[in-house]
N, C-alpha and C. Protein backbone atom coordinates (compact mmCIF):
# COMPACT_ATOMS: atom_id res chain seq x y z
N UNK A 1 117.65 -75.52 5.20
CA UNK A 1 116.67 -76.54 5.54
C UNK A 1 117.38 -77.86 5.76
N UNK A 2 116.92 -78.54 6.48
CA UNK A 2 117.32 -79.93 6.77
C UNK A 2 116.03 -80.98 6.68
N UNK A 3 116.59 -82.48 6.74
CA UNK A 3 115.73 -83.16 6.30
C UNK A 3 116.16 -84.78 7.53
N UNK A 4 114.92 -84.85 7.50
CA UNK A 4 114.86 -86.43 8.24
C UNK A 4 114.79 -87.50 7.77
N UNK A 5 115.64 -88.83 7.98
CA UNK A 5 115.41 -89.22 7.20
C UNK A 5 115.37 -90.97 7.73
N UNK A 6 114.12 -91.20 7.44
CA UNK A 6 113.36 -92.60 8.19
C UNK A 6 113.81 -93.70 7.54
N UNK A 7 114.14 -94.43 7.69
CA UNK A 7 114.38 -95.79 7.33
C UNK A 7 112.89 -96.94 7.68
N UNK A 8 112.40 -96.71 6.25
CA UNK A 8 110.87 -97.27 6.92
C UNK A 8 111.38 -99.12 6.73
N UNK A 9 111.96 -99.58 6.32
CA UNK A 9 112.02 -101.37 6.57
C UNK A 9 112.50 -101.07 7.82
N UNK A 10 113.39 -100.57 8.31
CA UNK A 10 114.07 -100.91 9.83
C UNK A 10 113.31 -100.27 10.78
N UNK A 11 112.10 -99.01 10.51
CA UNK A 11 112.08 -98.47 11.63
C UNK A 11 113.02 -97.92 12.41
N UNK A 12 114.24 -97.07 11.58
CA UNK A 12 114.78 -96.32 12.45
C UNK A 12 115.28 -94.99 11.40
N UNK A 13 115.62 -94.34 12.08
CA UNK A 13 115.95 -92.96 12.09
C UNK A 13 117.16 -92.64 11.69
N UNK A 14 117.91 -92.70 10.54
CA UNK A 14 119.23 -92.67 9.96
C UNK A 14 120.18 -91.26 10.36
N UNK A 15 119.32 -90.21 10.43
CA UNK A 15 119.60 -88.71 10.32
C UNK A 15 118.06 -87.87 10.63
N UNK A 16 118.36 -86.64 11.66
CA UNK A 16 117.23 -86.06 11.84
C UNK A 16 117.75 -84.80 11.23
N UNK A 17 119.23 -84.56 10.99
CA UNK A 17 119.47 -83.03 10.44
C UNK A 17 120.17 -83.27 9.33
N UNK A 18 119.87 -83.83 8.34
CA UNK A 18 120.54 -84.21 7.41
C UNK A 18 120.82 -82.79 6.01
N UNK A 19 121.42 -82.39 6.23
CA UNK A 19 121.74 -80.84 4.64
C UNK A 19 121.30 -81.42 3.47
N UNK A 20 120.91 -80.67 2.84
CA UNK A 20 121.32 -80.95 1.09
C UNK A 20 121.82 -80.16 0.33
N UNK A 21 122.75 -81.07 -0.41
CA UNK A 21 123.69 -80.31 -0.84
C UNK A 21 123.12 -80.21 -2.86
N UNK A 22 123.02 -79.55 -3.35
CA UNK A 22 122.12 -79.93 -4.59
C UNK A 22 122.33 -78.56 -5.83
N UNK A 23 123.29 -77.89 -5.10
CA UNK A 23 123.66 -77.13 -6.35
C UNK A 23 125.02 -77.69 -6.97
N UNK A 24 125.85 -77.05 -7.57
CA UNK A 24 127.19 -77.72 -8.23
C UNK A 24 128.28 -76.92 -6.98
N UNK A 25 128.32 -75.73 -6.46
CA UNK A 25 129.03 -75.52 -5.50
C UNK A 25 128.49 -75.91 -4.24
N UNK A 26 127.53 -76.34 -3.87
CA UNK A 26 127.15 -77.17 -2.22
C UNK A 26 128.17 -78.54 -2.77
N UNK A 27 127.69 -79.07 -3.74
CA UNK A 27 128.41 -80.54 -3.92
C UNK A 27 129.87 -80.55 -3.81
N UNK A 28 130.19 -79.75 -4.59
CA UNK A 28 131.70 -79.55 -4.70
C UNK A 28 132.42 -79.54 -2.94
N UNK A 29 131.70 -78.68 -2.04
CA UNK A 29 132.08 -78.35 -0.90
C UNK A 29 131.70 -79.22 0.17
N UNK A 30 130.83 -80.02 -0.06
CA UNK A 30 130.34 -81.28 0.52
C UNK A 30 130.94 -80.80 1.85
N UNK A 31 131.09 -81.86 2.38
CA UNK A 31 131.57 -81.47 4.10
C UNK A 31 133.18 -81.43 4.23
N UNK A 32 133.58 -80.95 3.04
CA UNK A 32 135.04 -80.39 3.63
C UNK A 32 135.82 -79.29 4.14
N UNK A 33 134.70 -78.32 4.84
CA UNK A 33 134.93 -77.41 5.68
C UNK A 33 134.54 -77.97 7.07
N UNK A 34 134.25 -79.17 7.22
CA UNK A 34 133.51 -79.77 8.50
C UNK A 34 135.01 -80.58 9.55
N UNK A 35 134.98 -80.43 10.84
CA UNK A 35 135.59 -81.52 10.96
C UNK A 35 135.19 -82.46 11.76
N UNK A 36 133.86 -82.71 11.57
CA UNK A 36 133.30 -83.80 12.18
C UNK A 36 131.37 -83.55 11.76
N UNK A 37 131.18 -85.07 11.80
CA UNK A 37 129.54 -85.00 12.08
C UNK A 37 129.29 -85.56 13.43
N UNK A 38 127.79 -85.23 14.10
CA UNK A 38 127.64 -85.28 15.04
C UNK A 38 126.43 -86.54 14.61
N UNK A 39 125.91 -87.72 15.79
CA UNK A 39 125.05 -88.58 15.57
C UNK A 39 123.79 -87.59 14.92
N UNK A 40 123.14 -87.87 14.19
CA UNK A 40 121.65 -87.16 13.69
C UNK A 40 122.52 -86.50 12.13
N UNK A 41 123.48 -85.70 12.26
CA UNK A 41 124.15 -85.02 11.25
C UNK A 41 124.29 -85.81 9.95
N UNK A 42 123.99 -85.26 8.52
CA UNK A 42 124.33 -85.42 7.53
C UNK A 42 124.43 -84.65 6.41
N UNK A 43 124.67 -85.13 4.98
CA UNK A 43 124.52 -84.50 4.22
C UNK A 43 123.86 -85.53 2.76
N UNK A 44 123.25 -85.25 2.17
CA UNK A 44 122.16 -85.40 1.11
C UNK A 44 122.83 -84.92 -0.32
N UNK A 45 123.94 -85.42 -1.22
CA UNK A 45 124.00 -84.80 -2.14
C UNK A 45 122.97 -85.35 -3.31
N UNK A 46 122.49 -84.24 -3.92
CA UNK A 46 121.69 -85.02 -5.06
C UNK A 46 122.01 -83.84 -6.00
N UNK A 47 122.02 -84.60 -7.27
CA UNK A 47 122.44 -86.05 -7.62
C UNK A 47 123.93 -86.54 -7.71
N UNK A 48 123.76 -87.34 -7.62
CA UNK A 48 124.94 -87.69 -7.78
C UNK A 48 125.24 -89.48 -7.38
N UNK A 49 126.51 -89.77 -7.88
CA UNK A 49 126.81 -91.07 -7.77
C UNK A 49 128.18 -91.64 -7.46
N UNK A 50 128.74 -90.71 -7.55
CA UNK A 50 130.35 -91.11 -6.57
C UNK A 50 130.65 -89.90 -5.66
N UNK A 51 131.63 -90.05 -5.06
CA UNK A 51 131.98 -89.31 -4.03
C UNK A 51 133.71 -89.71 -3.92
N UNK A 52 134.37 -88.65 -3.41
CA UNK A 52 135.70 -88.64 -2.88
C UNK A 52 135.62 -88.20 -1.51
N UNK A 53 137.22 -88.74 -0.51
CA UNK A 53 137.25 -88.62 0.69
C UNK A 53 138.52 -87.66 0.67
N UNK A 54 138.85 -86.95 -0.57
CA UNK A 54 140.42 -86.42 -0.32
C UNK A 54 140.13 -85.20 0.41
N UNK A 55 141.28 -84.75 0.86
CA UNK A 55 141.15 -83.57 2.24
C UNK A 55 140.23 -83.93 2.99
N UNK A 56 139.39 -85.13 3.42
CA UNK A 56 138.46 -84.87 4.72
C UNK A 56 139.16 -85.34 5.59
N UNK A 57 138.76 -85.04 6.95
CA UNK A 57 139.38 -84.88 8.22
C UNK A 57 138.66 -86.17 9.16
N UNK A 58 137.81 -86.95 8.26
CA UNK A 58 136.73 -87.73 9.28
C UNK A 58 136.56 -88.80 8.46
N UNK A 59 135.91 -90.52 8.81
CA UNK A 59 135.62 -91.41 8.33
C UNK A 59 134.06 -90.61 8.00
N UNK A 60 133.84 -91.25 6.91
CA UNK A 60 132.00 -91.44 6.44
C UNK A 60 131.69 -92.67 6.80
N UNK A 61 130.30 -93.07 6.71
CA UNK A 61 129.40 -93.92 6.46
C UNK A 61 128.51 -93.33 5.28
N UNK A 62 128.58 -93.99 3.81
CA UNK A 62 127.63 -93.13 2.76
C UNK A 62 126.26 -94.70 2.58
N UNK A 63 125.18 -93.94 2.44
CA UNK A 63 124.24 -94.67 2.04
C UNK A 63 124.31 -94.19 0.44
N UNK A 64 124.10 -94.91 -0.53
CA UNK A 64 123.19 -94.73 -1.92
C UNK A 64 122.36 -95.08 -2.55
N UNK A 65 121.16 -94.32 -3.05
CA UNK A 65 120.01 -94.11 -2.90
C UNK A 65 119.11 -93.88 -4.53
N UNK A 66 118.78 -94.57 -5.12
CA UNK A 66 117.48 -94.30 -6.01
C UNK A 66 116.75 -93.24 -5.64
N UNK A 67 116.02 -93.25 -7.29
CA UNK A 67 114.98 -92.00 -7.39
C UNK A 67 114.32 -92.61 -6.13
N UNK A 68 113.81 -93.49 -6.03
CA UNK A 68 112.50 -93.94 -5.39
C UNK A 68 112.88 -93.95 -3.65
N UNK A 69 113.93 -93.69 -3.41
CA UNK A 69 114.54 -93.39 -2.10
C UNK A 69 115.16 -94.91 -1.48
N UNK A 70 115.16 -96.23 -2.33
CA UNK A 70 115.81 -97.43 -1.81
C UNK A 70 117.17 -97.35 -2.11
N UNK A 71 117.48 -98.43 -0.69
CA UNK A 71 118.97 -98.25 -0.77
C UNK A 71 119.34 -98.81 -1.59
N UNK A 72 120.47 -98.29 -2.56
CA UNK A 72 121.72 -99.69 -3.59
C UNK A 72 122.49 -100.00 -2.54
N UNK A 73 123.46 -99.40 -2.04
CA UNK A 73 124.72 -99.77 -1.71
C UNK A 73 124.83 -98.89 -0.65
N UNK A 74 125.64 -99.72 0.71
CA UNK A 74 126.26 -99.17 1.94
C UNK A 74 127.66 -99.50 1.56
N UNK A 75 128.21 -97.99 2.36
CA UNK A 75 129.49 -98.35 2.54
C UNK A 75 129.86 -97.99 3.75
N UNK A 76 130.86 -98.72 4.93
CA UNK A 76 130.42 -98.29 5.99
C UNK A 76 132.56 -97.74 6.37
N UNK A 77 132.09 -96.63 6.91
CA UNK A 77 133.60 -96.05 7.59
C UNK A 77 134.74 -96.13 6.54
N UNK A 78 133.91 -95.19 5.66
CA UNK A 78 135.21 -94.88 4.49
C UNK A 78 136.31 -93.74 5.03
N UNK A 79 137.22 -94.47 5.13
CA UNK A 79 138.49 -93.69 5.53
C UNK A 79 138.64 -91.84 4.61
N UNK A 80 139.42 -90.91 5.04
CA UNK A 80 139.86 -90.06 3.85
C UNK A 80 140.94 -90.95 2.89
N UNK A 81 140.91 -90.36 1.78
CA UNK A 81 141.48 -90.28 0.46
C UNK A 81 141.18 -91.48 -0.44
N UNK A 82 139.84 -91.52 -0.07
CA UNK A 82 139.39 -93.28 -0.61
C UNK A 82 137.93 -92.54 -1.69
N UNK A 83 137.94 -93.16 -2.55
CA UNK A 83 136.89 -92.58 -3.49
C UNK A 83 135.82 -94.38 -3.78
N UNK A 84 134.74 -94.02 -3.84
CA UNK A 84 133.53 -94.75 -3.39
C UNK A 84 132.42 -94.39 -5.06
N UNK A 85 131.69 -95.32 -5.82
CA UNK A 85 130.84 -95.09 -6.21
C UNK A 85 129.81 -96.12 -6.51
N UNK A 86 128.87 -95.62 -7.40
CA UNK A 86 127.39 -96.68 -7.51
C UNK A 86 126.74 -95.93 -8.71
N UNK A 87 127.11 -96.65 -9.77
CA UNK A 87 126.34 -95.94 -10.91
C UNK A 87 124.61 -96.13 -11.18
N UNK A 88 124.14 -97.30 -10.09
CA UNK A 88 122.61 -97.50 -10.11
C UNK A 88 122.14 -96.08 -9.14
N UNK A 89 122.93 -95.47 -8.55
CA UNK A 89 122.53 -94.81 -7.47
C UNK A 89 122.02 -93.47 -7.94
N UNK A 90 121.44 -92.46 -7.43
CA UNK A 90 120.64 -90.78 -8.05
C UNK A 90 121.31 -90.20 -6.68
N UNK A 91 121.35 -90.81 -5.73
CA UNK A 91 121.94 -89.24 -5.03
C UNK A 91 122.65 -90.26 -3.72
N UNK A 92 123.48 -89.57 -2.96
CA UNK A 92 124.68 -89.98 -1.88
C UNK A 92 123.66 -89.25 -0.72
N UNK A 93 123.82 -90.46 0.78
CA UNK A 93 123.81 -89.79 2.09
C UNK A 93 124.67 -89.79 2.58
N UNK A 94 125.67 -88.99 3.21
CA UNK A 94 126.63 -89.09 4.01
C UNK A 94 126.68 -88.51 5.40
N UNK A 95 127.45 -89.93 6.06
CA UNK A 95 126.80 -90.10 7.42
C UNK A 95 128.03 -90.22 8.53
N UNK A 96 127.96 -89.88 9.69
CA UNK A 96 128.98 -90.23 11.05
C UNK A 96 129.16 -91.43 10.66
N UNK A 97 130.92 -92.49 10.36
CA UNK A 97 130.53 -93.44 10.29
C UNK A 97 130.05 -94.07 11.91
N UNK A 98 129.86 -95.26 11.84
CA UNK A 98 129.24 -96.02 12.59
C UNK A 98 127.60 -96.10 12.41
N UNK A 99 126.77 -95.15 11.66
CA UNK A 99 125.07 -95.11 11.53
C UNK A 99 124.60 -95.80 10.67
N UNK A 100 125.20 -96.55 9.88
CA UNK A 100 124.51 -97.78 8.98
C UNK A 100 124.55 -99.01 10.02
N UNK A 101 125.98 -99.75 10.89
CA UNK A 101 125.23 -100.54 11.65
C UNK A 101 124.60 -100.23 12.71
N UNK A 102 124.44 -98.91 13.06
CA UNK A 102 123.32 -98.53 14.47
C UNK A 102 121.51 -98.78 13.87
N UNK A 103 121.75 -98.33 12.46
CA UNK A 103 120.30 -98.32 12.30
C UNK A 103 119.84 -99.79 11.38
N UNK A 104 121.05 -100.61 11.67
CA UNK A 104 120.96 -102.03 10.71
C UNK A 104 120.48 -101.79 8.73
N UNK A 105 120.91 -100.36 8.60
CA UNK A 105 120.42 -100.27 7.29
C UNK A 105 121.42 -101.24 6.32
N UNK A 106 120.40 -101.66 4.96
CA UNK A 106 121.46 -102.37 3.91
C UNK A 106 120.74 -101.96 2.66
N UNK A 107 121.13 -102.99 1.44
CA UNK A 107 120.36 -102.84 0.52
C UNK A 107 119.40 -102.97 0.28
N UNK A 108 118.36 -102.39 -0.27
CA UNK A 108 116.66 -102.65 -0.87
C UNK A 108 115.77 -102.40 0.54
N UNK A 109 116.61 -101.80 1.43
CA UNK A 109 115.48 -100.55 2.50
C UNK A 109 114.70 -99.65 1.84
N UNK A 110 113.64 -99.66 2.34
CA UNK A 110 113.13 -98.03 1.55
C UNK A 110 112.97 -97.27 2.87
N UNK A 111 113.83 -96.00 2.02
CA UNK A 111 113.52 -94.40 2.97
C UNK A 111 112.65 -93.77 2.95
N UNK A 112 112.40 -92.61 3.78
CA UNK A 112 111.52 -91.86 3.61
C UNK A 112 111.99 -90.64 3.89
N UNK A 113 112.32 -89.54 3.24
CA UNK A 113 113.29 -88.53 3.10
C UNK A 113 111.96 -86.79 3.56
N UNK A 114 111.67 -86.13 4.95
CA UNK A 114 111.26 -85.45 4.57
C UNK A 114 111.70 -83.85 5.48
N UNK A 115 111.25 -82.99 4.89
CA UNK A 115 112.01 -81.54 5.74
C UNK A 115 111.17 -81.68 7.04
N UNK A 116 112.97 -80.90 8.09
CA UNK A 116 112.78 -81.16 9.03
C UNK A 116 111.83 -79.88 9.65
């Protein structure tokens, strides 16, 4: 299943195929069998609150995200082998970088997260 996922302050569309990753081996494997995302492409880990870039093959863009689906913290075009976190945060989006400034997202947006 995949999930869409609206950026209701901006009115825009962050991800239309976004994964979730939500067991302890999806997380673990996150997108490092991937070597690339495509615009719309993501992944949804929940829960969670940090993330590593070691062995990936691609920059991220990660959004992080409250229960309530608002943003804490952007980080935009995290290189590999760079590790990223947000202890206010419940779960990671990870995104093509460049889609936080396409969709002007920042902090205290609220999302709207639903299957696609």
């Amino acid at each position: 299943m995949t999930y869409t996922i609206h950026n209701l302050t901006r009115s825009t569309i962050i991800g239309d195929r976004v994964a979730k990753a939500g067991t302890s081996s999806e997380r673990t494997t996150g997108l490092l069998k991937r070597s690339g995302l495509e615009s719309g492409e993501g992944l949804w880990i929940i829960p969670c609150e940090a993330v590593h870039t070691f062995f990936m093959k691609f920059p991220l863009d990660l959004v992080y995200i409250d229960r309530k689906h608002r943003i804490r913290k952007v980080v935009r075009n995290i290189a590999p082998w760079r590790v990223s976190a947000c202890l206010s945060a419940h779960s990671i989006i990870e995104l093509p970088a460049g889609t936080i400034d396409a969709t002007g997202s920042q902090p205290g947006d609220q999302l709207e997260i639903s299957p696609r």
